[in-house]
C-alpha atoms as a PDB file:
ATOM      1  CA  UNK A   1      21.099 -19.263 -27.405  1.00  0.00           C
ATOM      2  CA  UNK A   2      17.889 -20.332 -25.570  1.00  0.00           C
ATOM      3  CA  UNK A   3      17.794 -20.565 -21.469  1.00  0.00           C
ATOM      4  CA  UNK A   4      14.582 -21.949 -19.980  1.00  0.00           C
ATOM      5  CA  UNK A   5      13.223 -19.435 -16.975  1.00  0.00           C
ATOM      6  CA  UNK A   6      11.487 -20.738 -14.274  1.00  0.00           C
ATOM      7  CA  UNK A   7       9.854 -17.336 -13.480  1.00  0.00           C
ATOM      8  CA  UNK A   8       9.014 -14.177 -14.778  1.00  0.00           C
ATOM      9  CA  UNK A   9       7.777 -13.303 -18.472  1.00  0.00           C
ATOM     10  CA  UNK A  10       9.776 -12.356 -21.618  1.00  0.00           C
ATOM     11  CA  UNK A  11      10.524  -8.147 -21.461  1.00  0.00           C
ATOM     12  CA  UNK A  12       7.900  -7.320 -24.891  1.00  0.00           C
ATOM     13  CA  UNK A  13       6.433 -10.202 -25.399  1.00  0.00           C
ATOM     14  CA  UNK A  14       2.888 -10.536 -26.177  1.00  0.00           C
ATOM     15  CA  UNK A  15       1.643 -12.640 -23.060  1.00  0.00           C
ATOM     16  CA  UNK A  16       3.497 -10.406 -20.684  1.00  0.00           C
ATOM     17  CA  UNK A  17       0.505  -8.214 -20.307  1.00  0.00           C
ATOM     18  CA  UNK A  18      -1.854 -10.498 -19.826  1.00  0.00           C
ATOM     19  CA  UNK A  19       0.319 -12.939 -17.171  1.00  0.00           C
ATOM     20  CA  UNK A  20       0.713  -9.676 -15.546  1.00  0.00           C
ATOM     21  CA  UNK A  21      -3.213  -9.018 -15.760  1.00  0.00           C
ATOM     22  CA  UNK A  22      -3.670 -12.141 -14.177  1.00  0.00           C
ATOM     23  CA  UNK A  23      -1.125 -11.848 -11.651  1.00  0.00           C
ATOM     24  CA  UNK A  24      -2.248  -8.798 -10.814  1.00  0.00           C
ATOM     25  CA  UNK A  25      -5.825  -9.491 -10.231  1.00  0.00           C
ATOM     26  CA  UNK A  26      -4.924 -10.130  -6.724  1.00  0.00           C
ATOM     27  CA  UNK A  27      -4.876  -6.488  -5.985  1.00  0.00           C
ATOM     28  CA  UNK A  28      -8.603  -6.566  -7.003  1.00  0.00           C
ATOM     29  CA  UNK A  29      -8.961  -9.322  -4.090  1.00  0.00           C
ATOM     30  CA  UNK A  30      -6.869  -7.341  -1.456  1.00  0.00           C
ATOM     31  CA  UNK A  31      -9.495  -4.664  -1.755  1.00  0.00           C
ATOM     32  CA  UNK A  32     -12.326  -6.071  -2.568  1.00  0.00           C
ATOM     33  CA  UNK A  33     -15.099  -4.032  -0.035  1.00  0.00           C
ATOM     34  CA  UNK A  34     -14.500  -1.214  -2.078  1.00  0.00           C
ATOM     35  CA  UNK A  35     -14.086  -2.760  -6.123  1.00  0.00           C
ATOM     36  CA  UNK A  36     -16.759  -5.616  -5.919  1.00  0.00           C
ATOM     37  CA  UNK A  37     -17.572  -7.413  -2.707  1.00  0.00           C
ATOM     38  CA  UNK A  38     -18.354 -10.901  -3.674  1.00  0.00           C
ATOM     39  CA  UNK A  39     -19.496 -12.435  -0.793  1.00  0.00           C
ATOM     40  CA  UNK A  40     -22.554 -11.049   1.026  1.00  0.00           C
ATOM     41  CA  UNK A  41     -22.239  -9.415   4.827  1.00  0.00           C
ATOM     42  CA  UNK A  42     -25.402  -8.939   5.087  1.00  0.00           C
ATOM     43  CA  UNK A  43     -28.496 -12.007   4.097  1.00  0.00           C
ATOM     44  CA  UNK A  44     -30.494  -9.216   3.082  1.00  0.00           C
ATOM     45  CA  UNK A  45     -28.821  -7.264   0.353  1.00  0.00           C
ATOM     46  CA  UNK A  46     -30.590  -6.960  -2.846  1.00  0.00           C
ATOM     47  CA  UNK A  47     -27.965  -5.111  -4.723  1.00  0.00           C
ATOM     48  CA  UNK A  48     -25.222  -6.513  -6.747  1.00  0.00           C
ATOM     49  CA  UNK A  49     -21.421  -6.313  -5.356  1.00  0.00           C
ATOM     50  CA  UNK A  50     -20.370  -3.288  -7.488  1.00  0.00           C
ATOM     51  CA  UNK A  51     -23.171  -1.351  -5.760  1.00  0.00           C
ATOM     52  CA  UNK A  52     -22.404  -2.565  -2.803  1.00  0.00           C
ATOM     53  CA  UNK A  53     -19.092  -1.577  -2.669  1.00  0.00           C
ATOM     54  CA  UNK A  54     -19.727   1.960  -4.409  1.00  0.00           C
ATOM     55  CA  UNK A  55     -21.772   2.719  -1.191  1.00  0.00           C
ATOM     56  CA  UNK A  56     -19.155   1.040   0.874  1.00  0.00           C
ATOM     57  CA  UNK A  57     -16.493   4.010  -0.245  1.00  0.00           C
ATOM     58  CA  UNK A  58     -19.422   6.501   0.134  1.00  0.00           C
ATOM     59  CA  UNK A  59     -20.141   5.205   3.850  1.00  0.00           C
ATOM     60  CA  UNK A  60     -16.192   4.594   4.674  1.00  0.00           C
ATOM     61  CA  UNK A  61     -15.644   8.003   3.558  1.00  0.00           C
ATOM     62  CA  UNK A  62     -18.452  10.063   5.272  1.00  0.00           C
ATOM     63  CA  UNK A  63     -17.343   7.763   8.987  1.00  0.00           C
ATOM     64  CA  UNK A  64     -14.096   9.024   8.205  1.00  0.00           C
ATOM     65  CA  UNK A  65     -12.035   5.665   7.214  1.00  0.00           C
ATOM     66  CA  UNK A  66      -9.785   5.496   4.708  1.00  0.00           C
ATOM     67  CA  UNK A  67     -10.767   4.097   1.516  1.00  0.00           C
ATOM     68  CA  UNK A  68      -8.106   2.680  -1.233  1.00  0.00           C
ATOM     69  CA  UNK A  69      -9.644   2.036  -4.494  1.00  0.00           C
ATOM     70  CA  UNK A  70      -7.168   0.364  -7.392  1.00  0.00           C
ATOM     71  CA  UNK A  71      -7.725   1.127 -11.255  1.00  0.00           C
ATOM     72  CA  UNK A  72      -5.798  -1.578 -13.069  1.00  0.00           C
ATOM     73  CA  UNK A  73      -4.941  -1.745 -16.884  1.00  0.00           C
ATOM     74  CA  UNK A  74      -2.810  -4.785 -17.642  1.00  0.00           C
ATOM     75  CA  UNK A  75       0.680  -4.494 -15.886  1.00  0.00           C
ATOM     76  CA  UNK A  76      -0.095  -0.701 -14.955  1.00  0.00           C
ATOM     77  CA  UNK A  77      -2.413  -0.137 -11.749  1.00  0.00           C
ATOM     78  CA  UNK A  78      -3.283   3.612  -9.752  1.00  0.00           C
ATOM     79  CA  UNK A  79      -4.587   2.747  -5.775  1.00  0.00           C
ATOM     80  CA  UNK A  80      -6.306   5.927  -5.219  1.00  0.00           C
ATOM     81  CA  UNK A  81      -6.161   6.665  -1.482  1.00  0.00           C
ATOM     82  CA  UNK A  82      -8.874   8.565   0.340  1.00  0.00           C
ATOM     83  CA  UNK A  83      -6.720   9.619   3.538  1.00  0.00           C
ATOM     84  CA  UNK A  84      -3.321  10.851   4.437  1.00  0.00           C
ATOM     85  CA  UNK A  85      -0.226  11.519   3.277  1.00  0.00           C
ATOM     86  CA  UNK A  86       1.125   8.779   5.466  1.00  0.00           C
ATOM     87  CA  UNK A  87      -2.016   6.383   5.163  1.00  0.00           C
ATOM     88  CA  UNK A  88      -0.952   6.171   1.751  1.00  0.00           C
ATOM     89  CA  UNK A  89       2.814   5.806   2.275  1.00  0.00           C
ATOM     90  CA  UNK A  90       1.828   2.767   5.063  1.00  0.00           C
ATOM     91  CA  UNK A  91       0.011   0.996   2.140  1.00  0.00           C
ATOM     92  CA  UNK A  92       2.139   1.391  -0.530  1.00  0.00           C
ATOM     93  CA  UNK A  93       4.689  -0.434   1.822  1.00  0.00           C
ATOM     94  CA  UNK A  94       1.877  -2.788   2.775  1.00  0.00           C
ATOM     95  CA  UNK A  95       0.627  -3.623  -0.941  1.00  0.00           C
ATOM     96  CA  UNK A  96       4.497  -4.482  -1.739  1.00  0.00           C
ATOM     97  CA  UNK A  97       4.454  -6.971   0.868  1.00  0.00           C
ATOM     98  CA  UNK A  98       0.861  -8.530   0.187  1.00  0.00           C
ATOM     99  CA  UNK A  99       2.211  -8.871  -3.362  1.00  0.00           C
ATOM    100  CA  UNK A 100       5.642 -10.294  -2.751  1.00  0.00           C
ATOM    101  CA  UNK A 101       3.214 -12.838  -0.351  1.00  0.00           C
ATOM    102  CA  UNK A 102       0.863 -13.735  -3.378  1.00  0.00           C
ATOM    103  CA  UNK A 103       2.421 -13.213  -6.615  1.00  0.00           C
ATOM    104  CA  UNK A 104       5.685 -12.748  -5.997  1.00  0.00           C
ATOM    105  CA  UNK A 105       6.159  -9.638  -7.875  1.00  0.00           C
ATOM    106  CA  UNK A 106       8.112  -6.731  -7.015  1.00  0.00           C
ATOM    107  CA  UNK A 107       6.704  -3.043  -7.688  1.00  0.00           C
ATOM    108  CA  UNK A 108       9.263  -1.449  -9.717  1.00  0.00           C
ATOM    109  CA  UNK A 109      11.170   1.508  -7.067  1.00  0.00           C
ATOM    110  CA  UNK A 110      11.684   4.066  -9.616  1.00  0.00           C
ATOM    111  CA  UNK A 111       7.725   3.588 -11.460  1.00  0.00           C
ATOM    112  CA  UNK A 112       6.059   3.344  -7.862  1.00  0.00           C
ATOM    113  CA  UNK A 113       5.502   7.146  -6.073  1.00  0.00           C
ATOM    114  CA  UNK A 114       2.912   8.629  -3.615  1.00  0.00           C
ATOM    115  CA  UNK A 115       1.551  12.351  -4.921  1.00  0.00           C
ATOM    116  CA  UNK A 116      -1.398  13.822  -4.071  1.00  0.00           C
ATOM    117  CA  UNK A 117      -4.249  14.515  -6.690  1.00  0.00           C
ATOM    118  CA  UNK A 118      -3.958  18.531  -6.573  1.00  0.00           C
ATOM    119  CA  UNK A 119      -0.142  17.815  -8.113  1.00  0.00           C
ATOM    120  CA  UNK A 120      -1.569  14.975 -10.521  1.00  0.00           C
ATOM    121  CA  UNK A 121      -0.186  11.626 -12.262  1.00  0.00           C
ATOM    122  CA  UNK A 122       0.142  10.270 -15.206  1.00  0.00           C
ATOM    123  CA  UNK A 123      -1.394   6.636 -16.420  1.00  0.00           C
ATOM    124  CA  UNK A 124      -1.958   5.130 -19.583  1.00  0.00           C
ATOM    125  CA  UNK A 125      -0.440   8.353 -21.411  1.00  0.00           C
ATOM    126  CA  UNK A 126      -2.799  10.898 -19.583  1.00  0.00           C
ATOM    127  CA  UNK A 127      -2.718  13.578 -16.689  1.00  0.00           C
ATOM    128  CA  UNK A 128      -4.888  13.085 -13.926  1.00  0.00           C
ATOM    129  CA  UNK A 129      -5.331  16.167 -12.122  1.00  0.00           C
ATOM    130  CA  UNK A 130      -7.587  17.837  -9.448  1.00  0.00           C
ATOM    131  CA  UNK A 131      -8.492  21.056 -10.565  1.00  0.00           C
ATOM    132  CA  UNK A 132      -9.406  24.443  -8.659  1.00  0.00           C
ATOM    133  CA  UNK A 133     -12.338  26.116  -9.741  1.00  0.00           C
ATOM    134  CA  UNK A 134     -13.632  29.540  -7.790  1.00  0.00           C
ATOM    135  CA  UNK A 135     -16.947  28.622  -8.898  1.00  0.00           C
ATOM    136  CA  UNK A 136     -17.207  25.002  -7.881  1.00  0.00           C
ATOM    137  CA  UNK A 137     -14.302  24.377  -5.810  1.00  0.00           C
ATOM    138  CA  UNK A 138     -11.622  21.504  -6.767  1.00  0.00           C
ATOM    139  CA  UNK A 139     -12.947  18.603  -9.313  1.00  0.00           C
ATOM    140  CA  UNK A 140     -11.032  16.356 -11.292  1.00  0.00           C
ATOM    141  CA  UNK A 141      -9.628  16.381 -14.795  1.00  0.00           C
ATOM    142  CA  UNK A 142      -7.785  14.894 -17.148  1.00  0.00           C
ATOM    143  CA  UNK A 143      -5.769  16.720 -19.239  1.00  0.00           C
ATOM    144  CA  UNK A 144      -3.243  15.778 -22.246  1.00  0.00           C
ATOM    145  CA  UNK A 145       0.624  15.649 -21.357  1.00  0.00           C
ATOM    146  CA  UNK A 146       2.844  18.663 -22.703  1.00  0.00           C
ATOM    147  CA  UNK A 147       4.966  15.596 -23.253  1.00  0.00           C
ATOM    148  CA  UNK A 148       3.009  13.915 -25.433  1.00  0.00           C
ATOM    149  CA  UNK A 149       1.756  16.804 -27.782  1.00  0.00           C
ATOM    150  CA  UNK A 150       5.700  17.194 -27.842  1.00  0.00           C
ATOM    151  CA  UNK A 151       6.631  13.817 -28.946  1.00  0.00           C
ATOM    152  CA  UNK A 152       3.691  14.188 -31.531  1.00  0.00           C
ATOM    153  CA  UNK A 153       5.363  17.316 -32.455  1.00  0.00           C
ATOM    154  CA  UNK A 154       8.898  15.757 -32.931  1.00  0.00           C
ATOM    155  CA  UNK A 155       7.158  13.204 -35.274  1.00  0.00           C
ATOM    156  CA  UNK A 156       5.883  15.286 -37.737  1.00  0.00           C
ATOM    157  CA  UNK A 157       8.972  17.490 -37.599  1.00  0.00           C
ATOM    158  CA  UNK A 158      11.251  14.412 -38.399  1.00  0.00           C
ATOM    159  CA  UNK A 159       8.817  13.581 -41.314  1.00  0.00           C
ATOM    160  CA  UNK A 160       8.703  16.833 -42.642  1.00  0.00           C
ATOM    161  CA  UNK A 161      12.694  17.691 -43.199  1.00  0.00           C
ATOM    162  CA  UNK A 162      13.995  19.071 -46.166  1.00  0.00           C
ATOM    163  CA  UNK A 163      14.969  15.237 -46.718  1.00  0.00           C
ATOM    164  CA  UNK A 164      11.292  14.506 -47.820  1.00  0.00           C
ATOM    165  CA  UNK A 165      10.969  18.015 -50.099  1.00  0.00           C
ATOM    166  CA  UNK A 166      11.136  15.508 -53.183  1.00  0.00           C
ATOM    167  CA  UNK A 167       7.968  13.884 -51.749  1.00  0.00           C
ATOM    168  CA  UNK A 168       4.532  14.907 -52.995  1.00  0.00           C
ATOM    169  CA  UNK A 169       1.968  16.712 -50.940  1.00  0.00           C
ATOM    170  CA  UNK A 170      -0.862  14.032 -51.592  1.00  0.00           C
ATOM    171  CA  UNK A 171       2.072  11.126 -50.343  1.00  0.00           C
ATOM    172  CA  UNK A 172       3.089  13.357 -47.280  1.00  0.00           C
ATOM    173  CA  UNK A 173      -0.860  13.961 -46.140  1.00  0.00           C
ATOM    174  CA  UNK A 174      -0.981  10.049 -46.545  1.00  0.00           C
ATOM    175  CA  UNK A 175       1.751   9.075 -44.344  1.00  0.00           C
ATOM    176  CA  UNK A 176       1.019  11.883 -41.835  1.00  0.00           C
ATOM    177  CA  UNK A 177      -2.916  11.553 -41.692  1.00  0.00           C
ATOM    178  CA  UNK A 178      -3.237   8.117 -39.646  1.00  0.00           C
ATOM    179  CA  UNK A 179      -0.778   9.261 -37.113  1.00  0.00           C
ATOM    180  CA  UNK A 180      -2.753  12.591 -36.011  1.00  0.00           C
ATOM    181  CA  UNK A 181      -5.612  10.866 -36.319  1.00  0.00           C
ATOM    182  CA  UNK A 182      -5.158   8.135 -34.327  1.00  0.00           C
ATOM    183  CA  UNK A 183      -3.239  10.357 -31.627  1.00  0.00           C
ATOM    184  CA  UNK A 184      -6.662  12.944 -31.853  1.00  0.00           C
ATOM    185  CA  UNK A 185      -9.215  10.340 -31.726  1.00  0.00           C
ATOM    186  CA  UNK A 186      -7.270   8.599 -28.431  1.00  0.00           C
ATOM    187  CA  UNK A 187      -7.245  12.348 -26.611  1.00  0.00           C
ATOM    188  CA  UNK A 188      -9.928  14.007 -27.832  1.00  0.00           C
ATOM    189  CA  UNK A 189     -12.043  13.684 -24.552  1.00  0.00           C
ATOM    190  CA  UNK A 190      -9.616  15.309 -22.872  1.00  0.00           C
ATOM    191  CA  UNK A 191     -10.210  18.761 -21.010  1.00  0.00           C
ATOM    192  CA  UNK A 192      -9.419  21.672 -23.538  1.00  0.00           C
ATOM    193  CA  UNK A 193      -8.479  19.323 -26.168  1.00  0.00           C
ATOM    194  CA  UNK A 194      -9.855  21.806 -28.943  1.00  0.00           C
ATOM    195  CA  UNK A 195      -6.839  24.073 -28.034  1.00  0.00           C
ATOM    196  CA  UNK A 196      -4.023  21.301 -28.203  1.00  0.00           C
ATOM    197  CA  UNK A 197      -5.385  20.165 -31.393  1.00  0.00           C
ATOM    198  CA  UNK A 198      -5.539  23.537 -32.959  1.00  0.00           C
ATOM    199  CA  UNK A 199      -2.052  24.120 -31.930  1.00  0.00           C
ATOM    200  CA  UNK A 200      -1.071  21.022 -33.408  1.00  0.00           C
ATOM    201  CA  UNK A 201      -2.760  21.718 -36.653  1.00  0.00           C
ATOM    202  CA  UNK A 202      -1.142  25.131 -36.715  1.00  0.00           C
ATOM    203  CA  UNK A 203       2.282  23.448 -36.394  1.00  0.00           C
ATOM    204  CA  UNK A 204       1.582  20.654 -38.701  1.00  0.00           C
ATOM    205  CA  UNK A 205       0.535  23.104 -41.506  1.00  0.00           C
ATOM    206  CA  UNK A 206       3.576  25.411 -41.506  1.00  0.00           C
ATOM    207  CA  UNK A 207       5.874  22.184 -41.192  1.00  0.00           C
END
């Protein structure tokens, strides 16, 4: 049975992400001193608006302001917040508003929380973390997911029961080889990668 909508976007569909991309790009405009400032406030300025608003963080920051940067991928967005506990829980409750106002989407309760970098998020299937390091103090890092090496785990145990014992070796390698390649190649910048994988190898060959 078909139903016209008059709002929202099919749940999977193809053009969801980018409607939402586009929908989105408002965010972009509610911060735009600090993402790209497209209008000049000064006559003078000779560098572009990405500069500009790179030094606009750096200068925001040093005076002691708080500075919200978003990082947007389709329908999934981070606003990194350069302040408070509570500076950040007073925008997320303003950015729901400015977007109800312009787009008139809702941010999702259970998806949308306020943690601080030392305790890390995830986004786009990796951990974004702020590490301590006695020689350099606390720098960032992004790490692979313990959930995600075990979901990677679960799929090669599920294709490796005694259920495929009549298989051949050279048909097994074939139908395992794309998916730990594909899943190494997408994490292998990741901090300590090299131990995850050889885990995973380790696993892999005794399965």
């Amino acid at each position: 049975m078909f139903s016209r909508t008059e709002a929202g976007t099919p749940q999977g569909g193809i053009i969801s992400p980018l409607l939402a991309n586009i929908a989105l790009s408002a965010i972009e405009e509610q911060y735009a001193r600090w993402v790209y400032q497209r209008t000049k406030a000064h006559a003078d300025r000779q560098c572009d608006g990405r500069t500009a608003a790179g030094r606009a963080r750096y200068w925001d920051r040093m005076a002691g302001r708080c500075v919200f940067l978003p990082v947007r991928y389709a329908d999934d967005f981070v606003l990194l917040v350069s302040g408070t506990q509570e500076d950040a829980l007073a925008e997320k409750t303003a950015l729901a508003d400015y977007l109800r106002r312009t787009t008139g989407l809702e941010l999702s309760p259970e998806k949308t929380k306020v943690t601080a970098m030392t305790s890390g998020f995830e986004f786009l299937g990796f951990r974004f973390v702020m590490h301590w390091d006695r020689r350099y103090g606390y720098g960032p890092r992004v790490e692979i997911p313990k959930t995600k090496a075990a979901d990677l785990r679960w799929k090669v145990k599920a294709r490796t029961g005694t259920s495929s014992a009549r298989c051949s070796l050279a048909s097994k390698l074939r139908e395992l080889n794309p998916i730990l390649r594909g899943w190494a190649n997408y994490y292998r910048h990741c901090a300590y990668a090299g131990r995850v994988f050889t885990s995973l190898d380790w696993y892999t060959g005794m399965r």
